[in-house]
N, C-alpha and C. Protein backbone atom coordinates (compact mmCIF):
# COMPACT_ATOMS: atom_id res chain seq x y z
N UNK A 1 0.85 -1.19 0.00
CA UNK A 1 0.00 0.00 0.00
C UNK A 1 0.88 1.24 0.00
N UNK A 2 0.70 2.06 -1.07
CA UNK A 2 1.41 3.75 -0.81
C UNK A 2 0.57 4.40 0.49
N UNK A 3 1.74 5.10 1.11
CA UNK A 3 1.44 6.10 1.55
C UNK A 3 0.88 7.47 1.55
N UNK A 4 0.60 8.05 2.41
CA UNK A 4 -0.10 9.47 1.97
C UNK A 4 1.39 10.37 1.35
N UNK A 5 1.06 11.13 0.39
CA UNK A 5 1.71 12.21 -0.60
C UNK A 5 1.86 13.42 0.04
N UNK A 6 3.50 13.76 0.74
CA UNK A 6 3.87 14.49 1.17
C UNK A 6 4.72 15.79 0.43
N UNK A 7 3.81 17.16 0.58
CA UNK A 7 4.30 17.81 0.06
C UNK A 7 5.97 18.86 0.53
N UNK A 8 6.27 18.36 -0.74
CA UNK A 8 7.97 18.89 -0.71
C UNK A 8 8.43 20.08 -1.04
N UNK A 9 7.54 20.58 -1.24
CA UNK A 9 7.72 21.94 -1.91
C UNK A 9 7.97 23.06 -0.85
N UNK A 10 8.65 24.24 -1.50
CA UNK A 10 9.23 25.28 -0.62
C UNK A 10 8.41 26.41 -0.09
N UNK A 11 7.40 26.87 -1.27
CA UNK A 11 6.92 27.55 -1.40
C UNK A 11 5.33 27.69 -2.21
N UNK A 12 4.57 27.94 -1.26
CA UNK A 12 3.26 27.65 -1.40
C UNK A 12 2.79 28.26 -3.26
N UNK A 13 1.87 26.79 -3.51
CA UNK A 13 1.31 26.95 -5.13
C UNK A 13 0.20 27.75 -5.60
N UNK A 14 0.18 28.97 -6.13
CA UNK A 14 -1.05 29.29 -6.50
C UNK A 14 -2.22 28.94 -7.84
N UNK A 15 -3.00 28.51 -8.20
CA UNK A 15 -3.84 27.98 -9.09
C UNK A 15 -3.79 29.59 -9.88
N UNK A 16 -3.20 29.79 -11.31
CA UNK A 16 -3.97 30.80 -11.89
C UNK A 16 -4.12 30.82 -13.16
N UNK A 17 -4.82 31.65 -14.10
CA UNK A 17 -5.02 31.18 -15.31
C UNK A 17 -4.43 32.91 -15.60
N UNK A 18 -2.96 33.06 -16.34
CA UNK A 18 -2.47 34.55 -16.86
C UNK A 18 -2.01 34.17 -17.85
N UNK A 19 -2.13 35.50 -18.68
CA UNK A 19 -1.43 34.81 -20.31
C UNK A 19 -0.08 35.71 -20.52
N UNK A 20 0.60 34.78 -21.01
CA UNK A 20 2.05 35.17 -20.78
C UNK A 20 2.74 35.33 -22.32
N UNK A 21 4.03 35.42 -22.47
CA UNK A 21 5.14 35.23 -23.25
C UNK A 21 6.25 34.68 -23.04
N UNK A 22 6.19 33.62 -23.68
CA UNK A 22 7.41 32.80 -23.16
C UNK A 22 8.60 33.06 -24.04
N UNK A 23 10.22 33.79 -23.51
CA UNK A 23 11.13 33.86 -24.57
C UNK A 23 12.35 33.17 -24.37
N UNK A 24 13.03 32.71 -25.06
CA UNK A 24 13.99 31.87 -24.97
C UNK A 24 15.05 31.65 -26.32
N UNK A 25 16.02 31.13 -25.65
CA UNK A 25 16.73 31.30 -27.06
C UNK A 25 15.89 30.39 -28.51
N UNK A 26 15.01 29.62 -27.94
CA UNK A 26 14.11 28.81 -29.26
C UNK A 26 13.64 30.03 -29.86
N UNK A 27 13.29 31.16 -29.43
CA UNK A 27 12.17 31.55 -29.67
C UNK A 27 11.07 32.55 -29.28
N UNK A 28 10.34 33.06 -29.37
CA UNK A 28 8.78 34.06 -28.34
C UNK A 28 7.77 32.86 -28.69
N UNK A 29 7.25 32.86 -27.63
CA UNK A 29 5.62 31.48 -27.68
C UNK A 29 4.78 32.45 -26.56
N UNK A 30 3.40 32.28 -27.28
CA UNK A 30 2.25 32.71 -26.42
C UNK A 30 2.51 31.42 -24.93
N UNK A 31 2.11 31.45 -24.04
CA UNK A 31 2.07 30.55 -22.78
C UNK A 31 0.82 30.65 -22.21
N UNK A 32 0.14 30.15 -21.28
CA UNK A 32 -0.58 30.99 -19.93
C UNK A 32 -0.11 30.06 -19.04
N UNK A 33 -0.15 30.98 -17.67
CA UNK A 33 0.44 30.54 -16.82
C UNK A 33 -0.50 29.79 -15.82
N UNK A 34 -0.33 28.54 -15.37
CA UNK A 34 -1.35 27.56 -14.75
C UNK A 34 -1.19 27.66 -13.17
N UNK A 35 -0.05 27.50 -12.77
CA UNK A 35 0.43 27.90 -11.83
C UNK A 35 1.56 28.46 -11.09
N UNK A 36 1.66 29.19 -9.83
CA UNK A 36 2.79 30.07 -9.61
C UNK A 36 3.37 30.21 -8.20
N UNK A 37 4.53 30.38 -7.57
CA UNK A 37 5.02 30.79 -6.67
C UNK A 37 6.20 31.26 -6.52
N UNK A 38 6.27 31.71 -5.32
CA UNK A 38 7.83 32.55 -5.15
C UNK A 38 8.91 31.41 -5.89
N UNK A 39 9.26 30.46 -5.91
CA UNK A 39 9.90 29.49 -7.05
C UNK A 39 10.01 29.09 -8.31
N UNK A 40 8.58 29.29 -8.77
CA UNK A 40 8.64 29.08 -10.24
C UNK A 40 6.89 29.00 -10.25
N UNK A 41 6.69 28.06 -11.66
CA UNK A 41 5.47 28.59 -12.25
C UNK A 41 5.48 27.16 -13.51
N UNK A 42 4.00 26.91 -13.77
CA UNK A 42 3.99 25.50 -14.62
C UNK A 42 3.45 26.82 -15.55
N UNK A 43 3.66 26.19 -16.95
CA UNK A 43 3.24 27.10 -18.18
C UNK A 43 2.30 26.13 -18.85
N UNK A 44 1.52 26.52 -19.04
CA UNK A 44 0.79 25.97 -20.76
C UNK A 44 1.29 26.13 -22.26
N UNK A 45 2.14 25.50 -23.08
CA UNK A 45 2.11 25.90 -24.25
C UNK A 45 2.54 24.78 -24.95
N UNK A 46 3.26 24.66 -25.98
CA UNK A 46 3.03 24.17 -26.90
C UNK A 46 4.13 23.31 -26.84
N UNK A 47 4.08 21.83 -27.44
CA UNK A 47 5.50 20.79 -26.97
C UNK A 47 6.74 20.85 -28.04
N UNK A 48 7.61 20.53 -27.22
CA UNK A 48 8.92 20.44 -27.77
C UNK A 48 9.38 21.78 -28.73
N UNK A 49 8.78 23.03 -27.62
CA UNK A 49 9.09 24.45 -27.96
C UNK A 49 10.78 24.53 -26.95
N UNK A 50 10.65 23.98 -26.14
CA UNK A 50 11.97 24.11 -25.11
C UNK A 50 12.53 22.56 -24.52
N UNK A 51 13.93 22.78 -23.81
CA UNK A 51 13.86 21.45 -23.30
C UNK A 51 14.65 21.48 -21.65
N UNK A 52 15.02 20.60 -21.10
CA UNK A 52 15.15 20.92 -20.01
C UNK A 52 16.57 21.51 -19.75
N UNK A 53 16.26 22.76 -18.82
CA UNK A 53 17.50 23.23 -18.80
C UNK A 53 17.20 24.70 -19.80
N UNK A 54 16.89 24.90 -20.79
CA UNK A 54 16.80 26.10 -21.59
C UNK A 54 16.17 26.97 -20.59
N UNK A 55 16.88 28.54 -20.38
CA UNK A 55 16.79 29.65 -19.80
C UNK A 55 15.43 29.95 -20.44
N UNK A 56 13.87 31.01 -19.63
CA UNK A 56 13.15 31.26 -20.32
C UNK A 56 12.57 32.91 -19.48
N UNK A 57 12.37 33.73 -20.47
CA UNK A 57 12.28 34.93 -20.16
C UNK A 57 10.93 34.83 -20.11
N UNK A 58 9.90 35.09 -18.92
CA UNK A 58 8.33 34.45 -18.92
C UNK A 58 7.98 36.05 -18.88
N UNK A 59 7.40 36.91 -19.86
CA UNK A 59 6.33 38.04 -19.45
C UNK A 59 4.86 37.70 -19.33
N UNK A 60 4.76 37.80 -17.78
CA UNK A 60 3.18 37.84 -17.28
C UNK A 60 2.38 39.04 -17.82
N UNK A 61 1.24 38.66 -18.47
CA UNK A 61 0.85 40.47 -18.63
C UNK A 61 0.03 40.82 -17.73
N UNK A 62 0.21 41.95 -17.33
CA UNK A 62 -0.13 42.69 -16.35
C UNK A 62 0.62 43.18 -15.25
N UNK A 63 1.92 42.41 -15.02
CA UNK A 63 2.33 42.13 -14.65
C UNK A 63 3.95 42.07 -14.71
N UNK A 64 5.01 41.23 -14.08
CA UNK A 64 6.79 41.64 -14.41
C UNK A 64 6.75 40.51 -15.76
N UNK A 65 8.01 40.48 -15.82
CA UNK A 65 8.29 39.48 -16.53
C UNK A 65 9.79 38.58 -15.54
N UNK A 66 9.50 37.36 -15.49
CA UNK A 66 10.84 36.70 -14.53
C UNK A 66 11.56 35.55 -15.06
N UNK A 67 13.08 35.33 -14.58
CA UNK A 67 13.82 35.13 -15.20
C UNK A 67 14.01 33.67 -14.52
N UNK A 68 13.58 32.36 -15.65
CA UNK A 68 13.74 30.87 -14.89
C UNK A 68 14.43 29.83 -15.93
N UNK A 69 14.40 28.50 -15.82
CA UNK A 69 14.56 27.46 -16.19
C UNK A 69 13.63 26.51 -16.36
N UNK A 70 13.77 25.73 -16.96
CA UNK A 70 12.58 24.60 -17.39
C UNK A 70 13.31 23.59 -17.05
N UNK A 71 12.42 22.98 -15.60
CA UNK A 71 13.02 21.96 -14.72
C UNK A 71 12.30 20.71 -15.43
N UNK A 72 11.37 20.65 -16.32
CA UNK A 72 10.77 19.53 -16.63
C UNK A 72 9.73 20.15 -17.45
N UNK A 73 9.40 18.82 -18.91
CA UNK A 73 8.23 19.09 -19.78
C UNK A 73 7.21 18.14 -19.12
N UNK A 74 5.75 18.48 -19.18
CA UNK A 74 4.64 17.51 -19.02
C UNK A 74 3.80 17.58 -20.01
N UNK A 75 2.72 16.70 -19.91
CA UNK A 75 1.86 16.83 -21.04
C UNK A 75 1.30 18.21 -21.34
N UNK A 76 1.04 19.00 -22.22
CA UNK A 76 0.81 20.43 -22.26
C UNK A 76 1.64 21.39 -22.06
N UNK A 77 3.17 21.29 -21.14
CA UNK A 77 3.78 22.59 -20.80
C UNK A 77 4.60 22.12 -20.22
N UNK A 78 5.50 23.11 -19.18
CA UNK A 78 6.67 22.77 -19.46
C UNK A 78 6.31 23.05 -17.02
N UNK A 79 7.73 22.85 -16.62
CA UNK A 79 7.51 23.63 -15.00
C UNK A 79 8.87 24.48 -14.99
N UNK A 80 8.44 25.64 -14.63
CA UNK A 80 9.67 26.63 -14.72
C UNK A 80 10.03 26.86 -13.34
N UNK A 81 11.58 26.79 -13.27
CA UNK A 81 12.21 27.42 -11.29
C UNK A 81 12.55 28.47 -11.60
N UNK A 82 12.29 29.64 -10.80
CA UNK A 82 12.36 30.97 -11.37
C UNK A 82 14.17 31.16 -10.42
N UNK A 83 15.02 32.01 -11.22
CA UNK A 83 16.13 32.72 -10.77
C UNK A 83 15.95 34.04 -10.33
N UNK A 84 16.10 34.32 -8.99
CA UNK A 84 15.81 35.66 -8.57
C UNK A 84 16.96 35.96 -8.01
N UNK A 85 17.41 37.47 -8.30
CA UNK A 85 18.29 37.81 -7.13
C UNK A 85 17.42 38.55 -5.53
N UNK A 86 18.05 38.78 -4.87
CA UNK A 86 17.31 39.39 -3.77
C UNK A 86 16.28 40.50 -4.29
N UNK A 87 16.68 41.60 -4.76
CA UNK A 87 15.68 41.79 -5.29
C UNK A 87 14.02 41.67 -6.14
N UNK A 88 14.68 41.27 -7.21
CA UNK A 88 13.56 40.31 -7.70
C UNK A 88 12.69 39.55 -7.15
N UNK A 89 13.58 38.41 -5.98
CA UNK A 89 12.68 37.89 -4.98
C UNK A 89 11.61 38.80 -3.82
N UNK A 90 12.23 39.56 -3.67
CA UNK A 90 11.58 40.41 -2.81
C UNK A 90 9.80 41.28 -3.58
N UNK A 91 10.62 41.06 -4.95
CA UNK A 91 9.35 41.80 -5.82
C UNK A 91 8.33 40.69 -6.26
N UNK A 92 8.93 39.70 -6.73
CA UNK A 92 7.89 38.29 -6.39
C UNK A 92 7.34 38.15 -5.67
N UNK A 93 7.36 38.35 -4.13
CA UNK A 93 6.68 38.09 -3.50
C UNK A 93 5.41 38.99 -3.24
N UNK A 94 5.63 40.57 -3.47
CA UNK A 94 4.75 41.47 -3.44
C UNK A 94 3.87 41.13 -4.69
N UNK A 95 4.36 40.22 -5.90
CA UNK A 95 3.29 40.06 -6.60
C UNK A 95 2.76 38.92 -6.31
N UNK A 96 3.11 37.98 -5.56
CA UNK A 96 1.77 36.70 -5.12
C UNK A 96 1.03 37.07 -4.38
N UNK A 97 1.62 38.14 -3.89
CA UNK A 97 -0.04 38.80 -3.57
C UNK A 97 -1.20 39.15 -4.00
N UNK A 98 -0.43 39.46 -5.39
CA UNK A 98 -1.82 39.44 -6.06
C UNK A 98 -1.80 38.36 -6.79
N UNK A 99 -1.37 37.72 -6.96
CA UNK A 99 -1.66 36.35 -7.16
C UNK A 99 -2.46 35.74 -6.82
N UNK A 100 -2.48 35.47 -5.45
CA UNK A 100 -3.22 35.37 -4.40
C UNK A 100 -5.01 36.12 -4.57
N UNK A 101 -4.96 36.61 -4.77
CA UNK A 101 -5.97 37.89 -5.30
C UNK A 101 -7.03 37.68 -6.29
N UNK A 102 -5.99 37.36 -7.17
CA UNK A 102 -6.39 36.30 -8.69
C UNK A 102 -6.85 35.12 -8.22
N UNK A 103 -6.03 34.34 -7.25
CA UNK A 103 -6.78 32.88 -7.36
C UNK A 103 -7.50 32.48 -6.10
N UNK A 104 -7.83 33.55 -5.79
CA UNK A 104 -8.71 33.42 -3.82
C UNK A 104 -8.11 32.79 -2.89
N UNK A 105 -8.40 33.96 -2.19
CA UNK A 105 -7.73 33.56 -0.43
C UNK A 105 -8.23 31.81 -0.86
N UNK A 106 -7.50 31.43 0.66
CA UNK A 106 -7.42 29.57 0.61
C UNK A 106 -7.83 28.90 -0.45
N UNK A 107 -6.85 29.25 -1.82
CA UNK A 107 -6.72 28.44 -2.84
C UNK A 107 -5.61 27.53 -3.55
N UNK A 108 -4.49 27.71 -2.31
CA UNK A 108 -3.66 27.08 -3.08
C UNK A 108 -3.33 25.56 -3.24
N UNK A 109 -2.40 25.19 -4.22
CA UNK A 109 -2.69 24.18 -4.67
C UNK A 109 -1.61 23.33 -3.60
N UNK A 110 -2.22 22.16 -3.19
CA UNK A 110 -1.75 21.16 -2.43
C UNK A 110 -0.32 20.39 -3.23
N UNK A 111 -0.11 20.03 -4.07
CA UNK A 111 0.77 19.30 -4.85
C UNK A 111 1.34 19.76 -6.11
């Protein structure tokens, strides 16, 4: 029998639906963004646009644009770990707030 599914993660997941730009040396690709946190962010777009490891310049609209990696492709998209310096991090976080905002108080995603 498995056990219960313990979450490993650093930093709490937010559920959101934003439409983005994904840039990279492949390329510019429309994205939207599925989900997000002070760490990174799963994208929606299109397969075998990137691969693992390729740097990706993500513009949220409305929003910054932040600077990650593509830790893994899944069916539909890709999961990005975002690179922040202190700064940046510090400004990430003032935007999961509205993040947060976007995807309602006690919504985040468990796994």
């Amino acid at each position: 029998m498995i056990g219960p599914v313990t979450n490993h993660r650093r930093f709490e997941r937010f559920d959101v639906n934003l439409k983005a730009r994904a840039v990279g040396r492949e390329g510019e690709f429309d994205a939207t963004v599925t989900d997000i946190s002070e760490g990174g962010a799963a994208i929606a777009a299109p397969p075998a646009l990137f691969t693992n490891d390729s740097f990706v310049d993500l513009h949220v609209a409305g929003y910054d644009h932040y600077k990650g990696r593509v830790v893994r492709e899944f069916a539909g998209g890709y999961a990005l770990e975002f690179e922040h310096t202190e700064a940046e991090q510090k400004r990430m976080r003032a935007a999961i707030k509205d993040f947060e905002a976007v995807a309602g108080k006690g919504k985040p995603l468990d796994a």
